[in-house]
C-alpha atoms as a PDB file:
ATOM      1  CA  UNK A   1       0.000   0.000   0.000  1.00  0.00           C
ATOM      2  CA  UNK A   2       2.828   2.268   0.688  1.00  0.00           C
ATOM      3  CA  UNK A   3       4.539   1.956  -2.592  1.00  0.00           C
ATOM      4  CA  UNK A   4       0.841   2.659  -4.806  1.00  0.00           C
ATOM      5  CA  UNK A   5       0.485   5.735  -1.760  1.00  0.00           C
ATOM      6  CA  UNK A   6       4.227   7.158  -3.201  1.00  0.00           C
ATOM      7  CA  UNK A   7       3.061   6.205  -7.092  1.00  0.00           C
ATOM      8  CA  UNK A   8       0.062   8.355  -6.476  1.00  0.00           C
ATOM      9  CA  UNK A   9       1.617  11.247  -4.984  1.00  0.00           C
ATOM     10  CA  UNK A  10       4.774  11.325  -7.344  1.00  0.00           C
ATOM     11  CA  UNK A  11       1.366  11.442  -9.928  1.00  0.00           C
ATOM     12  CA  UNK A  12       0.076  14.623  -8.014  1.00  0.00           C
ATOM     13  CA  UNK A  13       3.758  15.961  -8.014  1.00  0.00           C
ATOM     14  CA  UNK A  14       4.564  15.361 -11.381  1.00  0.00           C
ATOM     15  CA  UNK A  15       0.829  17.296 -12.676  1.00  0.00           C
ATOM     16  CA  UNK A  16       1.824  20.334 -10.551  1.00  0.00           C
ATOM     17  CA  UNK A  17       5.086  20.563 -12.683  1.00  0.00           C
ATOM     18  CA  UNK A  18       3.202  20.277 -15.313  1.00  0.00           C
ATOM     19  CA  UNK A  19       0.585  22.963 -14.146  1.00  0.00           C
ATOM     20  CA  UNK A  20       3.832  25.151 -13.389  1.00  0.00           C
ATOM     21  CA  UNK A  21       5.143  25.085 -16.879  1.00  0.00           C
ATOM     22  CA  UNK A  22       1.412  25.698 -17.705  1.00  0.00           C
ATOM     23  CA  UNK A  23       0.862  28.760 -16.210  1.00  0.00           C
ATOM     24  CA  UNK A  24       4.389  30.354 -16.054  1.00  0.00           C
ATOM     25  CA  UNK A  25       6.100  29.453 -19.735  1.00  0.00           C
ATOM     26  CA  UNK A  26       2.973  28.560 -22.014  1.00  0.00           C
ATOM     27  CA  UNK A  27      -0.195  30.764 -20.692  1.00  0.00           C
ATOM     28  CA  UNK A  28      -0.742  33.107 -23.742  1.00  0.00           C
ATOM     29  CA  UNK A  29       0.461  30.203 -25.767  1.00  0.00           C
ATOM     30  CA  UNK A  30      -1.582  27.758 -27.701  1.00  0.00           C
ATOM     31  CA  UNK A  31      -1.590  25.123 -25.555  1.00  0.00           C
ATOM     32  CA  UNK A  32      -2.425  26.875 -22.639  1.00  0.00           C
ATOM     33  CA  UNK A  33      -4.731  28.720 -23.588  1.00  0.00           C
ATOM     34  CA  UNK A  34      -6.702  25.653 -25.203  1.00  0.00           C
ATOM     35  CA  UNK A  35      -5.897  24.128 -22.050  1.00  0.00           C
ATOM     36  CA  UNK A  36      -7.507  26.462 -19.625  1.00  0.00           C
ATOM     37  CA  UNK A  37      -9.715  28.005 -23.038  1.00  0.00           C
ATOM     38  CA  UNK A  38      -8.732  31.529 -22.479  1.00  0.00           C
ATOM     39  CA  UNK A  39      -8.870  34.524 -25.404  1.00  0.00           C
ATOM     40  CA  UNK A  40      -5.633  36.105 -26.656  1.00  0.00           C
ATOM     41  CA  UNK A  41      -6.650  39.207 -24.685  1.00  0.00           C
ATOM     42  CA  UNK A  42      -6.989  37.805 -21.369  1.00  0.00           C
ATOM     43  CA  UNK A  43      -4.343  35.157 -21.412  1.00  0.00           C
ATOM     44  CA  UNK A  44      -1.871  38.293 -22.281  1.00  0.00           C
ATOM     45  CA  UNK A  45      -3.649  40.458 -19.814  1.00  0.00           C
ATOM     46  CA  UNK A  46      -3.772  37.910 -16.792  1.00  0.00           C
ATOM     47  CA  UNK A  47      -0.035  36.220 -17.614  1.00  0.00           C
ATOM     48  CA  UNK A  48       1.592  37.613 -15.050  1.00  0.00           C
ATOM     49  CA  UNK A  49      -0.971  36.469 -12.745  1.00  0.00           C
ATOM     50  CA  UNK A  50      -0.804  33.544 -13.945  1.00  0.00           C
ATOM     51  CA  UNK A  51       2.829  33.044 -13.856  1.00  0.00           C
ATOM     52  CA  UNK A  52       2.336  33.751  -9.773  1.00  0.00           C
ATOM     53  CA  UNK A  53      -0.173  30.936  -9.972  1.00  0.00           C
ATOM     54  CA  UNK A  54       2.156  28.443 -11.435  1.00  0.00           C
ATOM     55  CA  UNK A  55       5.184  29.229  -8.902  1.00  0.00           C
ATOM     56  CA  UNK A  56       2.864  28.104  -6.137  1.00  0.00           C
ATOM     57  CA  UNK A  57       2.153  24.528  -7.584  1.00  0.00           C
ATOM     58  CA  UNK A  58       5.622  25.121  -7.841  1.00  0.00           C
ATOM     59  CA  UNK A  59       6.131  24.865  -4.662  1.00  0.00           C
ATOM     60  CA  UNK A  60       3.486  21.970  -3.953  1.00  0.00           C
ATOM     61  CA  UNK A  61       5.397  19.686  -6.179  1.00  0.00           C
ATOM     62  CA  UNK A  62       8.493  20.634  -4.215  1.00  0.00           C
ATOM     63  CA  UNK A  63       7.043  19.626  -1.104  1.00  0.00           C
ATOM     64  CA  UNK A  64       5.894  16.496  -2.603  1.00  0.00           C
ATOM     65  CA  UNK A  65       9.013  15.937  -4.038  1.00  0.00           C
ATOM     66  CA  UNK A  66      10.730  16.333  -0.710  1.00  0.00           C
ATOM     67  CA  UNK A  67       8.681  13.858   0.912  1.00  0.00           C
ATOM     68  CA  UNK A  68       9.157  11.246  -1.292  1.00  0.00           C
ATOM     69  CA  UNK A  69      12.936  11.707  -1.292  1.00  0.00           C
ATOM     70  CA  UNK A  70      12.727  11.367   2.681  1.00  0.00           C
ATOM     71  CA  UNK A  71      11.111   7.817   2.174  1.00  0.00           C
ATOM     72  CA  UNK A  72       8.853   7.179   5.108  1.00  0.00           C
ATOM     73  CA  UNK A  73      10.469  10.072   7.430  1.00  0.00           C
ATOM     74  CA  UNK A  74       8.707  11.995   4.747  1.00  0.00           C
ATOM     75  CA  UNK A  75       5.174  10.566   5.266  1.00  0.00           C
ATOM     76  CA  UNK A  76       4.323  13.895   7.564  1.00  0.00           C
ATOM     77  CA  UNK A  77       5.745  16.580   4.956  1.00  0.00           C
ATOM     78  CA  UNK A  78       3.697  14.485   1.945  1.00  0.00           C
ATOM     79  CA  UNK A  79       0.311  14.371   4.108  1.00  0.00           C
ATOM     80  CA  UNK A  80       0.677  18.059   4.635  1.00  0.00           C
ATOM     81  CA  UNK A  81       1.474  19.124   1.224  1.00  0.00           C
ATOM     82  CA  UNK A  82      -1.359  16.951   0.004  1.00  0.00           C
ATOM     83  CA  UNK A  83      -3.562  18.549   2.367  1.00  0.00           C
ATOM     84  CA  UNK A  84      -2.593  21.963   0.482  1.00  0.00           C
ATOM     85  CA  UNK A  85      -3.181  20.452  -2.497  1.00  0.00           C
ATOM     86  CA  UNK A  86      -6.379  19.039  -1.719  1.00  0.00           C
ATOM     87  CA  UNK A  87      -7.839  22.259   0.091  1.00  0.00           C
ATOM     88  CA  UNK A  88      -6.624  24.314  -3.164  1.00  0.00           C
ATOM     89  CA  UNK A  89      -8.105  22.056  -5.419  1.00  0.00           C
ATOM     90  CA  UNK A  90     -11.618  22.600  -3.616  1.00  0.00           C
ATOM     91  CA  UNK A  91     -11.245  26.291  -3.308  1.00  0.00           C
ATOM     92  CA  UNK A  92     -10.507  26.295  -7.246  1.00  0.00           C
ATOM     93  CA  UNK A  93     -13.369  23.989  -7.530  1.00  0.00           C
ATOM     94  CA  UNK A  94     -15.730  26.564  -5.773  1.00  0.00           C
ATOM     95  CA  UNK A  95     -14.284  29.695  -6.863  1.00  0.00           C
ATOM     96  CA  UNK A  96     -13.343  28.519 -10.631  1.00  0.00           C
ATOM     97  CA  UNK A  97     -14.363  25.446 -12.267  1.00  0.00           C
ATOM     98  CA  UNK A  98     -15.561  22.301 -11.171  1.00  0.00           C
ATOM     99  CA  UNK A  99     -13.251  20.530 -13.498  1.00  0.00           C
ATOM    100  CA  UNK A 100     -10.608  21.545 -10.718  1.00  0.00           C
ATOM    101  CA  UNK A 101     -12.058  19.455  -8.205  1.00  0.00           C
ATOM    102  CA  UNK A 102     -11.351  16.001 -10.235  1.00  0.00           C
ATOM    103  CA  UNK A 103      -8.149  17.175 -11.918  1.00  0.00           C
ATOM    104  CA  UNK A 104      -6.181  18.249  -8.700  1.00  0.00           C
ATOM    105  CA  UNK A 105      -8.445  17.408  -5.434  1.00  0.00           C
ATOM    106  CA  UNK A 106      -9.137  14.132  -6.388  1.00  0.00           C
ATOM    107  CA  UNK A 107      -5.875  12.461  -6.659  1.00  0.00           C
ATOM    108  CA  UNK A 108      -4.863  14.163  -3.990  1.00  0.00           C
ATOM    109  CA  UNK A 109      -7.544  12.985  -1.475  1.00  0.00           C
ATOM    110  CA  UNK A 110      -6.857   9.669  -2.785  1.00  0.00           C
ATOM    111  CA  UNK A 111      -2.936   9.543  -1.913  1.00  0.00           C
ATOM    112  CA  UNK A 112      -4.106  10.965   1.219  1.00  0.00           C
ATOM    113  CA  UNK A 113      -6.379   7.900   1.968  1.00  0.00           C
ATOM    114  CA  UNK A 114      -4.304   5.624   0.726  1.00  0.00           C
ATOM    115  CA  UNK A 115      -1.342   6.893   2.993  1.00  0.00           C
ATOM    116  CA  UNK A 116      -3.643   6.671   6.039  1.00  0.00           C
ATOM    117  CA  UNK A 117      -4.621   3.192   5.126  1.00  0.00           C
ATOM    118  CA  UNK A 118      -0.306   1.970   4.751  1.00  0.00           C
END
């Protein structure tokens, strides 16, 4: 259980990398703004906003990252950074877009459950 509990949260580490480079190098870009279906105008209006955004899941994935490198002296720093994850993937849900909710809270809640359950 412990080894599918690290698969899943290297999984939620590796998407907030990926929502990094999404929000900080490719916003007004075509990718991301098919990805989060934004106009020209706003995705060059909001980037830098966006590129504060990104730094933060920066900084998720880090945490993540850290925990998994400490092994199972890490399981504290990965349950909290989870926890972050999971509470900003509701708030997003709420305040943004449902989609948020499946895309980032999900996985996260489930590595949390499944690191409980080790």
């Amino acid at each position: 259980m412990a080894l599918v509990a690290n698969v899943l949260t290297a999984i939620v580490a590796a998407l907030h990398v990926y929502f990094l480079v999404l929000e900080m190098l490719l916003w007004d870009k075509a990718l991301g703004r098919r990805v989060f279906r934004l106009t020209p105008e706003f995705a060059t209006a909001s980037k830098s906003l966006a590129a504060n955004q990104g730094l933060y899941n920066g900084f998720l994935a880090a945490g993540l990252i850290w925990g998994l490198i400490l092994g199972e002296a890490g399981t504290a720093i990965k349950v909290f950074f989870l926890a972050c994850v999971l509470i900003a993937g509701v708030f997003g849900a709420v305040t943004v877009n449902r989609r948020i909710l499946w895309i980032q809270a999900a996985p996260a809640l489930a590595a949390l459950v499944l690191l409980w359950m080790r």
